[in-house]
Protein backbone atom coordinates (compact mmCIF):
# COMPACT_ATOMS: atom_id res chain seq x y z
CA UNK A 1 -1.23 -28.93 -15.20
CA UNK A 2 -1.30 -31.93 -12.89
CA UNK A 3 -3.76 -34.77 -13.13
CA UNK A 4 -3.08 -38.06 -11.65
CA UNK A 5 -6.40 -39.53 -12.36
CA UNK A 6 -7.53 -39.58 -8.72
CA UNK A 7 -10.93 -37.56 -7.58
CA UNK A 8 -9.25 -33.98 -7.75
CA UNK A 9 -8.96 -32.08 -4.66
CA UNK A 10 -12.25 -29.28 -4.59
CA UNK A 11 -10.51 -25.75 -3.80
CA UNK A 12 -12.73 -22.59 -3.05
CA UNK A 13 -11.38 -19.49 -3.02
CA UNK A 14 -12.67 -17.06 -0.90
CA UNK A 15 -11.98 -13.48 -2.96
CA UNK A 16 -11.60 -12.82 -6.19
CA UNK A 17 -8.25 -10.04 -5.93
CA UNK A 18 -4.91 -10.10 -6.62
CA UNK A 19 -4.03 -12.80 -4.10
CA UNK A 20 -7.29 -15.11 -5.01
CA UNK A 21 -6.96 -14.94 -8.67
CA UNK A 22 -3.21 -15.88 -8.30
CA UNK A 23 -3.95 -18.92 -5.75
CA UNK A 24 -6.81 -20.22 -8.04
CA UNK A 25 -4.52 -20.42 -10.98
CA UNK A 26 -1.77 -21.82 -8.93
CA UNK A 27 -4.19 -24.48 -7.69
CA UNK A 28 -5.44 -25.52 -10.97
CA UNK A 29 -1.98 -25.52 -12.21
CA UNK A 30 -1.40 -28.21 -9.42
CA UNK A 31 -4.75 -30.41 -10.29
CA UNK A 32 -7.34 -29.07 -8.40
CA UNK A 33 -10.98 -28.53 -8.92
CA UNK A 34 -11.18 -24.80 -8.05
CA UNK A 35 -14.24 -22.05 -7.81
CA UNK A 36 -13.57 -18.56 -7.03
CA UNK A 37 -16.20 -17.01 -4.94
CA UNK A 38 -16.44 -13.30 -4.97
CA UNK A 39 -18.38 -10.67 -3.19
CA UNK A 40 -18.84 -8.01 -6.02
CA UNK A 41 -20.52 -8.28 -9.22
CA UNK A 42 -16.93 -8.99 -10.97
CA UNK A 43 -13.15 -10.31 -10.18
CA UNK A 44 -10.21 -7.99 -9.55
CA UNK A 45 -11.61 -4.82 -9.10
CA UNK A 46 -8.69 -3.80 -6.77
CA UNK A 47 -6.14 -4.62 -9.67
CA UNK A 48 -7.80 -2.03 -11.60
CA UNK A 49 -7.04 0.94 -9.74
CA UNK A 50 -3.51 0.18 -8.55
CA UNK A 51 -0.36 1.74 -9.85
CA UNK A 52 -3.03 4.99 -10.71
CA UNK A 53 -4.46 2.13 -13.24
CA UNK A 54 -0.70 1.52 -14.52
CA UNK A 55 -0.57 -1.60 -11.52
CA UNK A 56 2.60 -1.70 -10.10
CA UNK A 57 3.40 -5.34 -10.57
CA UNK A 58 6.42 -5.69 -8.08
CA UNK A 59 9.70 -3.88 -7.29
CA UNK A 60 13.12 -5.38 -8.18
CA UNK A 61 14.15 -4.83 -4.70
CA UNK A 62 12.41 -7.18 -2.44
CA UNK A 63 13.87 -6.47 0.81
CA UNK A 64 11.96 -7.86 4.05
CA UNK A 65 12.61 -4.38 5.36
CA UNK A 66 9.66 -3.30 2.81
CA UNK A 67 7.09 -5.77 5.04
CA UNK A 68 5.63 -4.67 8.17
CA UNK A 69 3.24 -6.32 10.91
CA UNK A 70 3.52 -7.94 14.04
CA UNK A 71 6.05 -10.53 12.27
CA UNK A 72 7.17 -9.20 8.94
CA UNK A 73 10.00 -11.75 8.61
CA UNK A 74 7.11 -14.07 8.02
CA UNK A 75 6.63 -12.62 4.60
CA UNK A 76 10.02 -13.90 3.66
CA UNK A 77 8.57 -17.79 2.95
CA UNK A 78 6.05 -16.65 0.20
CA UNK A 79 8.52 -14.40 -0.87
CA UNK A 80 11.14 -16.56 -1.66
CA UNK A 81 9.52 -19.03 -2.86
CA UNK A 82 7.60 -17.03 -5.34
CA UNK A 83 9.72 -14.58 -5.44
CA UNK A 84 10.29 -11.39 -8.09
CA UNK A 85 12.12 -13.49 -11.12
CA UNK A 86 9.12 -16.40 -10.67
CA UNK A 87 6.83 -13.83 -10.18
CA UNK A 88 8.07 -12.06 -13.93
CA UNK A 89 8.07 -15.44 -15.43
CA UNK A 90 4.66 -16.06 -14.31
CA UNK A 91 3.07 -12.71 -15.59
CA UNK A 92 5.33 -13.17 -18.99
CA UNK A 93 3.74 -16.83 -19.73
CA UNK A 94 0.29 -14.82 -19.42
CA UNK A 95 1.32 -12.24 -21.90
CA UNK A 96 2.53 -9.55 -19.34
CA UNK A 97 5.55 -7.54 -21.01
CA UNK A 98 7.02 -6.13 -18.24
CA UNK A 99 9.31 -2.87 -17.51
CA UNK A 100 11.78 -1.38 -14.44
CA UNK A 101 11.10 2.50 -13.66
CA UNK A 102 12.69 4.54 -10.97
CA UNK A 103 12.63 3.16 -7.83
CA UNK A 104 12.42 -0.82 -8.98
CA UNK A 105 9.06 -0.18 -9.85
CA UNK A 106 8.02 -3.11 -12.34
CA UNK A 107 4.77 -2.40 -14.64
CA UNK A 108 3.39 -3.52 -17.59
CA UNK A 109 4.98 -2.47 -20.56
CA UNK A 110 1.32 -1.73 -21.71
CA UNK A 111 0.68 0.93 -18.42
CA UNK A 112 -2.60 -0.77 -18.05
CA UNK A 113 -3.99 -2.22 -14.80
CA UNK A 114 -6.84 -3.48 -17.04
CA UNK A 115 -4.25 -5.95 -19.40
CA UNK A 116 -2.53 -7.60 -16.11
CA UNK A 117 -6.87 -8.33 -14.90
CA UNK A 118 -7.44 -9.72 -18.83
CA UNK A 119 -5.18 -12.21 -18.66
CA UNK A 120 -5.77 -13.60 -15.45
CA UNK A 121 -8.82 -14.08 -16.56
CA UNK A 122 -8.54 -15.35 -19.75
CA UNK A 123 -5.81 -18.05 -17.69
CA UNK A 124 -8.62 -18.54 -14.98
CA UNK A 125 -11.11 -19.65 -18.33
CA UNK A 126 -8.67 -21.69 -20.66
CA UNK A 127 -7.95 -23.61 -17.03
CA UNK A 128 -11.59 -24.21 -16.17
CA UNK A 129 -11.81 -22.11 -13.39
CA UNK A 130 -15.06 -21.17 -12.34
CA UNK A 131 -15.98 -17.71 -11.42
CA UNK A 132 -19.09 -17.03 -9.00
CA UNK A 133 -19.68 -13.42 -8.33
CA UNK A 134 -22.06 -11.95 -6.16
CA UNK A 135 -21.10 -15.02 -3.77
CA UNK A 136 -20.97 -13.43 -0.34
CA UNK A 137 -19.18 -16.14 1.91
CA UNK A 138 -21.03 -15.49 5.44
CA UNK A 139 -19.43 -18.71 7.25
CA UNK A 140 -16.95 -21.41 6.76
CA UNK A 141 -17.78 -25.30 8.56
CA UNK A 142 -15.83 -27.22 8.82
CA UNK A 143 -17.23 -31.02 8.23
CA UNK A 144 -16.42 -34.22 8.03
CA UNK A 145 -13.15 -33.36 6.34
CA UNK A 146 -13.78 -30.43 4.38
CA UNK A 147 -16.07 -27.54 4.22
CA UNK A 148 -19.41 -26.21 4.09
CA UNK A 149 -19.31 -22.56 2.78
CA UNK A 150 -22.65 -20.48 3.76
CA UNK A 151 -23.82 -17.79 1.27
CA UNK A 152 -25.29 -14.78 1.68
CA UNK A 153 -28.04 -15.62 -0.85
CA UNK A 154 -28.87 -19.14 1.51
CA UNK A 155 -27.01 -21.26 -0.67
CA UNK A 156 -24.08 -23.86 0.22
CA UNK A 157 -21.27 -24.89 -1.41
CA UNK A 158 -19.23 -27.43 -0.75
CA UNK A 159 -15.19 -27.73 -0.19
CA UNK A 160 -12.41 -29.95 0.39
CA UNK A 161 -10.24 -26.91 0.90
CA UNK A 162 -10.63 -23.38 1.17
CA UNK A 163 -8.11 -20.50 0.79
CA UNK A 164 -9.29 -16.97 2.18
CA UNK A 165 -8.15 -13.88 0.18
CA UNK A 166 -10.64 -11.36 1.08
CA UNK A 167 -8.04 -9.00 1.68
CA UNK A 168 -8.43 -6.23 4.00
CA UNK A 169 -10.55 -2.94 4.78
CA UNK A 170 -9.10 -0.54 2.29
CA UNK A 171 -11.05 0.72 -0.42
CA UNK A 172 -14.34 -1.15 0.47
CA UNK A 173 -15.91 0.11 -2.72
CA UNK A 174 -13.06 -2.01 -4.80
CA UNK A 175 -14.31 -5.18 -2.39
CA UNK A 176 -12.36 -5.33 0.94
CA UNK A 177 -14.81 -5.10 3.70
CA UNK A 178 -13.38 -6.82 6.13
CA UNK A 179 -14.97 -9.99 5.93
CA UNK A 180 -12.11 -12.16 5.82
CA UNK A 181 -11.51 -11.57 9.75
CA UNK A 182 -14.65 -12.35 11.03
CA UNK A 183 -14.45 -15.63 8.80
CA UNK A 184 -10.80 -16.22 10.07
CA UNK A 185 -12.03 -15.82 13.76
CA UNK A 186 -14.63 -18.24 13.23
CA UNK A 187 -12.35 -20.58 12.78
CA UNK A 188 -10.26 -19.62 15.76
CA UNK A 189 -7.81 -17.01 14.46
CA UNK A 190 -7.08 -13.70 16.36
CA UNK A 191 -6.70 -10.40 14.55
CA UNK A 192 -4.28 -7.96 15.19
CA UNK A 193 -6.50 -4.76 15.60
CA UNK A 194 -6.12 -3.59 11.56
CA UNK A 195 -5.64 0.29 10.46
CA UNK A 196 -5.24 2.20 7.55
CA UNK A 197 -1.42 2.72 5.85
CA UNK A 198 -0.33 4.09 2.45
CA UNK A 199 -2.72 6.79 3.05
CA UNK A 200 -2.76 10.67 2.89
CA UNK A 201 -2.45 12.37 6.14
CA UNK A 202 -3.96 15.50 7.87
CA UNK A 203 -2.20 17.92 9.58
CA UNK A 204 -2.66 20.84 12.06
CA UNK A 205 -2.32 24.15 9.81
CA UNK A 206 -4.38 27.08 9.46
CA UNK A 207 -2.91 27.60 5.79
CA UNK A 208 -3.62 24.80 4.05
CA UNK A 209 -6.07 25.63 1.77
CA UNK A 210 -3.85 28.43 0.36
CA UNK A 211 -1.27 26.18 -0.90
CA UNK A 212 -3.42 23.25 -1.99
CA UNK A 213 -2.85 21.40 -5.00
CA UNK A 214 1.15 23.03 -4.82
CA UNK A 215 3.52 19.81 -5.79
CA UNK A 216 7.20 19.68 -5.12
CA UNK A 217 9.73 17.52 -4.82
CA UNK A 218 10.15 17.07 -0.87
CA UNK A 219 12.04 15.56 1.51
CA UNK A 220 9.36 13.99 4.20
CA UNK A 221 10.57 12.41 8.06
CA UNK A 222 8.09 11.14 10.64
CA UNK A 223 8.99 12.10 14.39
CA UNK A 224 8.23 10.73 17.90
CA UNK A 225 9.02 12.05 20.39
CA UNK A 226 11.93 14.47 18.87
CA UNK A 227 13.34 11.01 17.52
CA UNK A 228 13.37 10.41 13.50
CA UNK A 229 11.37 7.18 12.99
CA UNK A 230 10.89 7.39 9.16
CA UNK A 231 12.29 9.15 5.82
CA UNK A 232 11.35 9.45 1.91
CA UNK A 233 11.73 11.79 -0.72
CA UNK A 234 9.85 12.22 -3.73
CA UNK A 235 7.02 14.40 -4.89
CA UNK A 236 4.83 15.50 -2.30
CA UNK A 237 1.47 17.27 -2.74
CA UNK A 238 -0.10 20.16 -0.32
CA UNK A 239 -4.03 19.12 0.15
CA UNK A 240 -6.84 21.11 1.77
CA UNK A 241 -6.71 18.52 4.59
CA UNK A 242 -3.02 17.92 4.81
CA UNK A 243 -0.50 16.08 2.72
CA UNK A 244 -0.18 12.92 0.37
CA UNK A 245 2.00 11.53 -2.46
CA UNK A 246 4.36 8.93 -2.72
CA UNK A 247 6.83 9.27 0.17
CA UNK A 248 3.60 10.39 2.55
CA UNK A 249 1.59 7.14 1.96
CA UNK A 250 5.39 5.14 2.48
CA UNK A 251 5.54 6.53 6.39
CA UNK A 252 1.66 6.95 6.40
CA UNK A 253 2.16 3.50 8.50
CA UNK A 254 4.71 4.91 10.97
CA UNK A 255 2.42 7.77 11.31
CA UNK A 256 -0.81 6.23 12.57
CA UNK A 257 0.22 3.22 14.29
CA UNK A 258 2.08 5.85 16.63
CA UNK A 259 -1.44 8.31 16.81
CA UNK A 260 -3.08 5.17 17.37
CA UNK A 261 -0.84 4.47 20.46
CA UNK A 262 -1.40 8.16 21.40
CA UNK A 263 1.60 9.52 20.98
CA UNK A 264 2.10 12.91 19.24
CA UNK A 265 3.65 13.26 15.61
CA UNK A 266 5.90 15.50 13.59
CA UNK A 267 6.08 15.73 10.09
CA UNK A 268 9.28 17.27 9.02
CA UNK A 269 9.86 18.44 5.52
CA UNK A 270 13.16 19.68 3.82
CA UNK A 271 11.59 21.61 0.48
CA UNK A 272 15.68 22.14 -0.38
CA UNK A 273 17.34 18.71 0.38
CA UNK A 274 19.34 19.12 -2.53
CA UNK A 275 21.58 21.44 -0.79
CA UNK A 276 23.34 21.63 2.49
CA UNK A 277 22.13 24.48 4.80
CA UNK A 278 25.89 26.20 4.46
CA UNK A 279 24.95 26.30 0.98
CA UNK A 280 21.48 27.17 1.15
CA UNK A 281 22.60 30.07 3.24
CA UNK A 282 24.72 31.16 0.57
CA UNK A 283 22.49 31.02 -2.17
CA UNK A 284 19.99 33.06 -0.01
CA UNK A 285 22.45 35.85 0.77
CA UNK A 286 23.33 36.11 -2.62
CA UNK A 287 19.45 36.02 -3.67
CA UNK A 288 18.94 39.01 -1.18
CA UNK A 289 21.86 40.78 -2.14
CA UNK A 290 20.98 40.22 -6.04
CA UNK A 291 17.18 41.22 -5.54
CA UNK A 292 17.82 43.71 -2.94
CA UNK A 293 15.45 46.43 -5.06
CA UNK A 294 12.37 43.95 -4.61
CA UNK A 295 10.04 42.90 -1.81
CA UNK A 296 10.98 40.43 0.42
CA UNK A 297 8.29 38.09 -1.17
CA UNK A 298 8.78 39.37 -4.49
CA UNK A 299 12.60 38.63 -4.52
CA UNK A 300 11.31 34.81 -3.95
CA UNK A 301 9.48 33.89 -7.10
CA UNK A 302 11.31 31.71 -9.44
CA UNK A 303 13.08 30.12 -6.55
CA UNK A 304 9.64 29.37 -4.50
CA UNK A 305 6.32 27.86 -5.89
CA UNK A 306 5.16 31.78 -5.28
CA UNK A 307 1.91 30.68 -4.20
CA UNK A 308 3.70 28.77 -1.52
CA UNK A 309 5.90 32.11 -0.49
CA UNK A 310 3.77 33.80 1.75
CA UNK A 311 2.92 31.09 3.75
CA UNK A 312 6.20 30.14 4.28
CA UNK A 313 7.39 33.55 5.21
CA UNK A 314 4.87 34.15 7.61
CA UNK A 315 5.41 30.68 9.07
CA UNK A 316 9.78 31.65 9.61
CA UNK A 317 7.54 34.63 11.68
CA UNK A 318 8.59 37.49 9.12
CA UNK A 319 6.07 40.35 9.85
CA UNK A 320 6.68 42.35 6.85
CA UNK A 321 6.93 39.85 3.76
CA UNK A 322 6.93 43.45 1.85
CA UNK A 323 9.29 45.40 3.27
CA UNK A 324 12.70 45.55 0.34
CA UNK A 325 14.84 42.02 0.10
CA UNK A 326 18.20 44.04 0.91
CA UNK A 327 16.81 44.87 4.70
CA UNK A 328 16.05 40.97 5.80
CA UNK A 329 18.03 40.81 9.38
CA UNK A 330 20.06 37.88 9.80
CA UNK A 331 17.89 36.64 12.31
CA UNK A 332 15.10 36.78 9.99
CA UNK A 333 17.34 34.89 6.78
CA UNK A 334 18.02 32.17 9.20
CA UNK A 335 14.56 31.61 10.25
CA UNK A 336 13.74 31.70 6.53
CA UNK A 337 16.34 29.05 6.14
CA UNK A 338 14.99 27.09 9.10
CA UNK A 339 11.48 26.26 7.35
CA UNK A 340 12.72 26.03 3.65
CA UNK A 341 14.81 23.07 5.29
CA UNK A 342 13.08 22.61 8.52
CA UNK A 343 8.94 22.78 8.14
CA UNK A 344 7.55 20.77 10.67
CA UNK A 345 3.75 20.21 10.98
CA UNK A 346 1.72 18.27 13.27
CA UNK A 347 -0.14 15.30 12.39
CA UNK A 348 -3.38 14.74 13.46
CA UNK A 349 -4.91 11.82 11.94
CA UNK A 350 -5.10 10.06 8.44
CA UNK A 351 -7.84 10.06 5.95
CA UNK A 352 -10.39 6.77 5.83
CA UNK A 353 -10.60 3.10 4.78
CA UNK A 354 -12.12 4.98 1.58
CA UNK A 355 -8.88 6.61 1.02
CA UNK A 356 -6.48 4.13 1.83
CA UNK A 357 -4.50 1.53 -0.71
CA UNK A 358 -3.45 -0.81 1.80
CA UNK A 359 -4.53 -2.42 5.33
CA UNK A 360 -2.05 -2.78 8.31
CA UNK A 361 -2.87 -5.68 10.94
CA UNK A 362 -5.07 -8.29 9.79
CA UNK A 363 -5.07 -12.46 11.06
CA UNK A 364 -2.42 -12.85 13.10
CA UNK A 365 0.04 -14.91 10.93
CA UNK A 366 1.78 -17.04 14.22
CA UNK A 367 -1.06 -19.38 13.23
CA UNK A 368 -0.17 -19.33 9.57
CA UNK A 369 2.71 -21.86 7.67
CA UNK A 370 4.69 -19.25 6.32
CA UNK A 371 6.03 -21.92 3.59
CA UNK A 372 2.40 -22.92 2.28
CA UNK A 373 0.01 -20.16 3.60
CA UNK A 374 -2.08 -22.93 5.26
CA UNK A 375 -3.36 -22.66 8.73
CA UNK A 376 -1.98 -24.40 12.04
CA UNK A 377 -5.84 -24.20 13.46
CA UNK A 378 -7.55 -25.37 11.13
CA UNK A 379 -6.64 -28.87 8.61
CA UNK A 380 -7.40 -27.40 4.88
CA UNK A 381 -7.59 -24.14 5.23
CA UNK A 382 -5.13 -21.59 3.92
CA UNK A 383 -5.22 -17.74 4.09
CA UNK A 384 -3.21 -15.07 1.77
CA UNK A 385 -2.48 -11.30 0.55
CA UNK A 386 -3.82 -8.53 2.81
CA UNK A 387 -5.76 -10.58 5.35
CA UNK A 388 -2.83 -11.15 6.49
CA UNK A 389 -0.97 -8.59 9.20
CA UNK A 390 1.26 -7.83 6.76
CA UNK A 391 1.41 -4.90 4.84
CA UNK A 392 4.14 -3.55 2.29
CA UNK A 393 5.68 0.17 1.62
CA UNK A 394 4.26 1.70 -1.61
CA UNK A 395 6.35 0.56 -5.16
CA UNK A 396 4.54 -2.59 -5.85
CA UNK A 397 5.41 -4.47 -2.57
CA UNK A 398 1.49 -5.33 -1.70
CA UNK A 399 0.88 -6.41 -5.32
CA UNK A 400 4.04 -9.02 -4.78
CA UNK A 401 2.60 -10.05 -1.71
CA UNK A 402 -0.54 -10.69 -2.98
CA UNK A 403 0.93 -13.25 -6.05
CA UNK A 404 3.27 -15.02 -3.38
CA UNK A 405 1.42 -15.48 -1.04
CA UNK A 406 -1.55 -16.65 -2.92
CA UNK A 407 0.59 -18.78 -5.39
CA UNK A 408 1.93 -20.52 -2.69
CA UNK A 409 -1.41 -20.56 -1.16
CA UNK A 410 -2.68 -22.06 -4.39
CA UNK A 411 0.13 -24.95 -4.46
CA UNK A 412 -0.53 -25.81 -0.71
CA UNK A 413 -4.06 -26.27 -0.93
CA UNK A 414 -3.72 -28.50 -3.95
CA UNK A 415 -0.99 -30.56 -2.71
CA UNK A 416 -1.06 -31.51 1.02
């Protein structure tokens, strides 16, 4: 830790997540005097619940393609600066033992959200860091230099700089309300109007509480306009509302920035991508042929989540899902064919802020350093993690932007 016996610079950081913790122990590591201030009654609530509690550290494969926003490239400065092997080293001299799953998914060894949020915190104590919760941070002055931070509770605290890491409107009951941006325009930074990504999304069906709570291992595209904008596979889960999982909250994004802009969505799904349709076809001719003596739907189950077989009979327009296997028409086998590979839903909206892990849009970042996180507005103040419009696909790319940017963050606000 540096400490060249001058006054040490007085760092507050606005938001005690992923990004604020990081930047206050960067800061400290760099010689400053720094105080956390956070909204809720404790630090890193957020931490907690992502990864489903395992927290998805990072991914190995830290592609700019995986940012989005008005700008995404300007992710890139954080992110190679701080970037996945620092980021590793950084967790391991914590304690973090770290692991690769599928995907470049990197998690604690430990699968516990709760370990990676004990030894921040432990770091954030050894270092001196002080911790004020319940600290709602109303306003930001600037004065004579520095800052005068207004409190909810009418008292003031005092700043040479400040570093905002409020993050964004998801999950307000794990501390992002939002109140970053009206802080940020104070100071004279525009928003780009935010919305909700990586969440589940709701689509037009009459059906869908008959096949809620079915999983399966889908193939997911988002269309506009007839036009493919969007693809993932993985497991994919059937809701009473609509759809989630994995590959829905990655094109989630794609999905309601287009709503938002009014124009109409598809949701295509392929429930046998691991076959061609020439051999699909195949395999369902043989099926019929070999199960001739059943009912249609009957001759299905062990090859369709049977739950799942009606639906999707009645929805290739088969009238009689009962009538024997060995009398399906051709017309009727390729219809069949046409959904199992084919199924394409309208989508109508997303679930809430409640709902959803991440926020898209936030403070413009064309008034943001994209080497130090500091502002261009305003001398001494630097902002980081998901106040910023920029927003990552799901597989730990949010949780890497938080620790760049707010390392960096951390560093700049110390330093300059």
């Amino acid at each position: 830790m540096k400490d060249n016996g001058r006054r040490k610079i007085k760092v507050a950081v606005v938001g005690g997540g992923a990004a604020g913790l990081t930047a206050a122990i960067a800061a400290r590591y760099n010689g400053a005097e720094v105080t956390v201030l956070e909204r809720l009654d404790r630090v890193g609530k957020k931490i907690l619940a992502t990864g489903n509690g395992r927290c998805n550290l990072s991914n190995t494969n830290l592609d700019i393609a995986h940012y989005h926003g008005l700008n995404p490239k300007f992710a890139f400065g954080a992110l190679s600066r701080f970037d996945f092997h620092k980021t590793m080293e950084f967790f391991e001299k914590l304690g973090v033992a770290w692991k690769v799953e599928d995907g470049g998914k990197v998690f604690p060894v430990s699968n516990q959200a709760s370990s990676v949020l004990d030894v921040m915190r432990y770091e954030l104590e050894k270092l001196g860091v002080e911790t004020r919760c319940a600290a709602e941070v109303r306003e930001i002055e600037p004065k004579n230099g520095g800052f005068i931070l207004h409190l909810g509770d009418g008292d003031r605290f005092k700043a040479d700089r400040v570093i905002i890491t409020t993050g964004g409107k998801a999950a307000p009951n794990l501390g992002s309300n939002g109140s970053g941006y009206q802080l940020a325009q104070q100071l004279g930074h525009s928003i780009v109007d935010p919305f909700p990504a990586l969440v589940q999304l709701k689509l037009a069906a009459d059906f869908l509480k008959q096949i809620s709570g079915i999983k399966f291992i889908y193939m997911a595209e988002i269309q506009v306009d007839a036009k493919p904008l969007a693809r993932a596979e993985g497991e994919i889960l059937f809701t009473d509302y609509g759809i989630s999982g994995p590959p829905i909250l990655s094109l989630s994004r794609t999905a309601v920035e287009h709503l938002r802009g009014g124009k109409p969505v598809t949701l295509r799904l392929n429930l046998i991508n691991y076959l061609s349709r020439e051999e699909l076809e195949s395999f369902i001719i043989k099926r019929l042929q070999q199960q001739s003596h059943k009912t249609l739907a009957f001759s299905f189950v062990g090859f369709i989540n049977k739950r799942l077989v009606t639906v999707l009979l009645k929805q290739a327009g088969i009238e009689d899902i009962h009538k024997p296997a060995g009398q399906v028409t051709t017309t009727e086998r390729n219809a069949i064919i046409d959904i199992l590979q084919d199924w394409r839903f309208e989508v109508t909206g997303a679930n809430t802020w409640q709902q959803a892990q991440v926020t898209a849009g936030g403070v413009n970042v064309w008034d943001v350093n994209q080497k130090n996180m500091a502002s261009k507005l305003v001398p001494g103040l630097f902002l980081a993690g998901e106040v910023l419009d920029i927003d990552g696909d799901c597989g730990g790319y949010n949780l890497q932007w938080a620790w760049s940017s707010g390392y960096m963050a951390g560093v700049g606000a110390a330093t300059l």
